[in-house]
Protein backbone atom coordinates (compact mmCIF):
# COMPACT_ATOMS: atom_id res chain seq x y z
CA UNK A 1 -28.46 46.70 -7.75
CA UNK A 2 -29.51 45.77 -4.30
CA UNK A 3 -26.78 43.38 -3.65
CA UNK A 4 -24.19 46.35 -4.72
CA UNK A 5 -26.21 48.71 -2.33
CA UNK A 6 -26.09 46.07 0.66
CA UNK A 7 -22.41 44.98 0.22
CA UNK A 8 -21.60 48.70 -0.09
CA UNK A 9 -23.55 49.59 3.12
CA UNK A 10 -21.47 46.68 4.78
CA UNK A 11 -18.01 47.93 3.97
CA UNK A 12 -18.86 51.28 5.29
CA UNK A 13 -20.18 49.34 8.68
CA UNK A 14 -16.89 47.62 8.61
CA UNK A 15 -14.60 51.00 7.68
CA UNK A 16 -16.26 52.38 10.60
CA UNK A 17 -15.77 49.57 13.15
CA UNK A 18 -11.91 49.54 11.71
CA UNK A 19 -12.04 53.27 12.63
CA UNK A 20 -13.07 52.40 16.01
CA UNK A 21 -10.12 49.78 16.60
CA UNK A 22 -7.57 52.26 15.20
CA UNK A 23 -8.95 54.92 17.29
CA UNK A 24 -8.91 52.74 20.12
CA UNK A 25 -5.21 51.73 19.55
CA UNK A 26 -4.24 55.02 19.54
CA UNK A 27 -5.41 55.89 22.76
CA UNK A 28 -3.87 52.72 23.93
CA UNK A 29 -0.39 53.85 22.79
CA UNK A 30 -0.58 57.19 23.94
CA UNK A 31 -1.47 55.88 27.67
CA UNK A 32 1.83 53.52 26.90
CA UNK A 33 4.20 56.03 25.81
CA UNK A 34 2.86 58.48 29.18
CA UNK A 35 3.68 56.00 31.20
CA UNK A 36 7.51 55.33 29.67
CA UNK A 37 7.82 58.97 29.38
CA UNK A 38 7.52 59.49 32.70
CA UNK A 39 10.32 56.52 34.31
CA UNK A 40 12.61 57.96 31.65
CA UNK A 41 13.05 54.63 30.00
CA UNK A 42 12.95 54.07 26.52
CA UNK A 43 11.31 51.61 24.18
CA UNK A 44 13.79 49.06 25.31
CA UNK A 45 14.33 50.11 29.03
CA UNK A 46 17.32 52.09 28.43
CA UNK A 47 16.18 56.32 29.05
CA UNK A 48 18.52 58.90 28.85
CA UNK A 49 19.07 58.62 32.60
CA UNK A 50 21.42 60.59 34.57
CA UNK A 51 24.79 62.11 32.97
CA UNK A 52 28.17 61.64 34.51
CA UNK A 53 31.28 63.33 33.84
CA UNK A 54 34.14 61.32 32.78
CA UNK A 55 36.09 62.34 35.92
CA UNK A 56 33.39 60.91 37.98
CA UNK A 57 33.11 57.78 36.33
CA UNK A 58 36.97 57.11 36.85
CA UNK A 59 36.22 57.99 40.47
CA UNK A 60 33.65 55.32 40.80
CA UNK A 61 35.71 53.11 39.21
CA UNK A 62 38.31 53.28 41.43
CA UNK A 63 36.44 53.41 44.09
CA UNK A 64 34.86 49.90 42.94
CA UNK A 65 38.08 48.24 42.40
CA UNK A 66 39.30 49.19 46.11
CA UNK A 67 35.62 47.77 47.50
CA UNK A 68 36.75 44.34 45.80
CA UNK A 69 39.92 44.65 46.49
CA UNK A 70 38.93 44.22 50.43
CA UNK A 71 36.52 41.51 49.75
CA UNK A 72 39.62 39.52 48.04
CA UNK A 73 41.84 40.34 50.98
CA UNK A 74 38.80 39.17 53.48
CA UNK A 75 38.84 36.02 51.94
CA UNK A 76 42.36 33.89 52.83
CA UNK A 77 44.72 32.00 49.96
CA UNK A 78 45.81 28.93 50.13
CA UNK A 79 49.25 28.76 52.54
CA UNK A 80 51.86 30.63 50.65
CA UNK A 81 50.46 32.03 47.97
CA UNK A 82 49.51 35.84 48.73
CA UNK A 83 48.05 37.53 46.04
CA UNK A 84 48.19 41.62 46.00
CA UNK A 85 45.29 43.43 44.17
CA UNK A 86 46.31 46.66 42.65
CA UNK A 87 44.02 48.35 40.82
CA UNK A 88 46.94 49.40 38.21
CA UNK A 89 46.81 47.10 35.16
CA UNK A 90 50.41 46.24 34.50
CA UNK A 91 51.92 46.27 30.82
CA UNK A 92 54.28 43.87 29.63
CA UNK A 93 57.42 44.59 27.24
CA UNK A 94 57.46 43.18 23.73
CA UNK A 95 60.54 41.19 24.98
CA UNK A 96 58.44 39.53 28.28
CA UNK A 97 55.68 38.70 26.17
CA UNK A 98 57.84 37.14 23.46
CA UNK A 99 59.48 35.21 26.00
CA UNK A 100 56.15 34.03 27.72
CA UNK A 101 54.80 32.87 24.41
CA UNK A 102 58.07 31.21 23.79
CA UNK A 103 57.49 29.40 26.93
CA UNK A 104 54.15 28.05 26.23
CA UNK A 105 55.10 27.10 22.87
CA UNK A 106 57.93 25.13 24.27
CA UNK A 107 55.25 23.58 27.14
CA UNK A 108 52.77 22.73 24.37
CA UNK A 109 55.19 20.81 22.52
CA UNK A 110 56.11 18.49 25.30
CA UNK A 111 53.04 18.19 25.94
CA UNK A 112 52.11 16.70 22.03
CA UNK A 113 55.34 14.88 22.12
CA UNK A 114 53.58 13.05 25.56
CA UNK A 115 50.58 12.38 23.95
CA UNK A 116 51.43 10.93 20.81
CA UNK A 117 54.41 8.91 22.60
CA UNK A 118 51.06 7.37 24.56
């Protein structure tokens, strides 16, 4: 009876020293989540951070495409070959790009034909 007493006084020493961790975890966590609360960042560093109109974005877009478009014009091309940035993507006709691929198909053939001639 005195071994059930003693092993039964020991798991109550260890349910309270597991009480203690826990407890001691949790006060951990909380000081954790105060301190990501309060940068606005989530669990995985992204926070709800500031909103911004769809208008606004397209604005800084812009904006951002003429900024680079001056750094590519501050840097020189080779002689002859001037390149214009617009920051307008241009669309291509069904006919153009049937064409192009045409073209390519054509250029990838000669290309075999060369290499198994070799």
């Amino acid at each position: 009876m005195s071994n059930l007493s003693s092993a039964l006084q020991q798991l109550r020493q260890e349910q309270k020293q597991a009480e203690h961790r826990v407890e001691k975890l949790r006060s951990a966590i909380s000081v954790i989540e105060g301190l990501v609360g309060r940068n606005g960042s989530g669990a995985n560093g992204a926070g709800p951070g500031r909103v911004i109109s769809a208008a606004a974005r397209r604005r800084m877009a812009l904006a951002q495409k003429l900024r680079w478009a001056k750094v590519r014009q501050g840097s020189k091309p080779a002689a002859g070959k001037t390149k214009t940035v617009s920051p307008v993507k241009r669309t291509l006709s069904a006919a153009t790009r049937r064409n192009l691929a045409a073209a390519q198909r054509s250029r990838w053939a000669k290309f075999k034909a060369a290499k198994k001639a070799v």
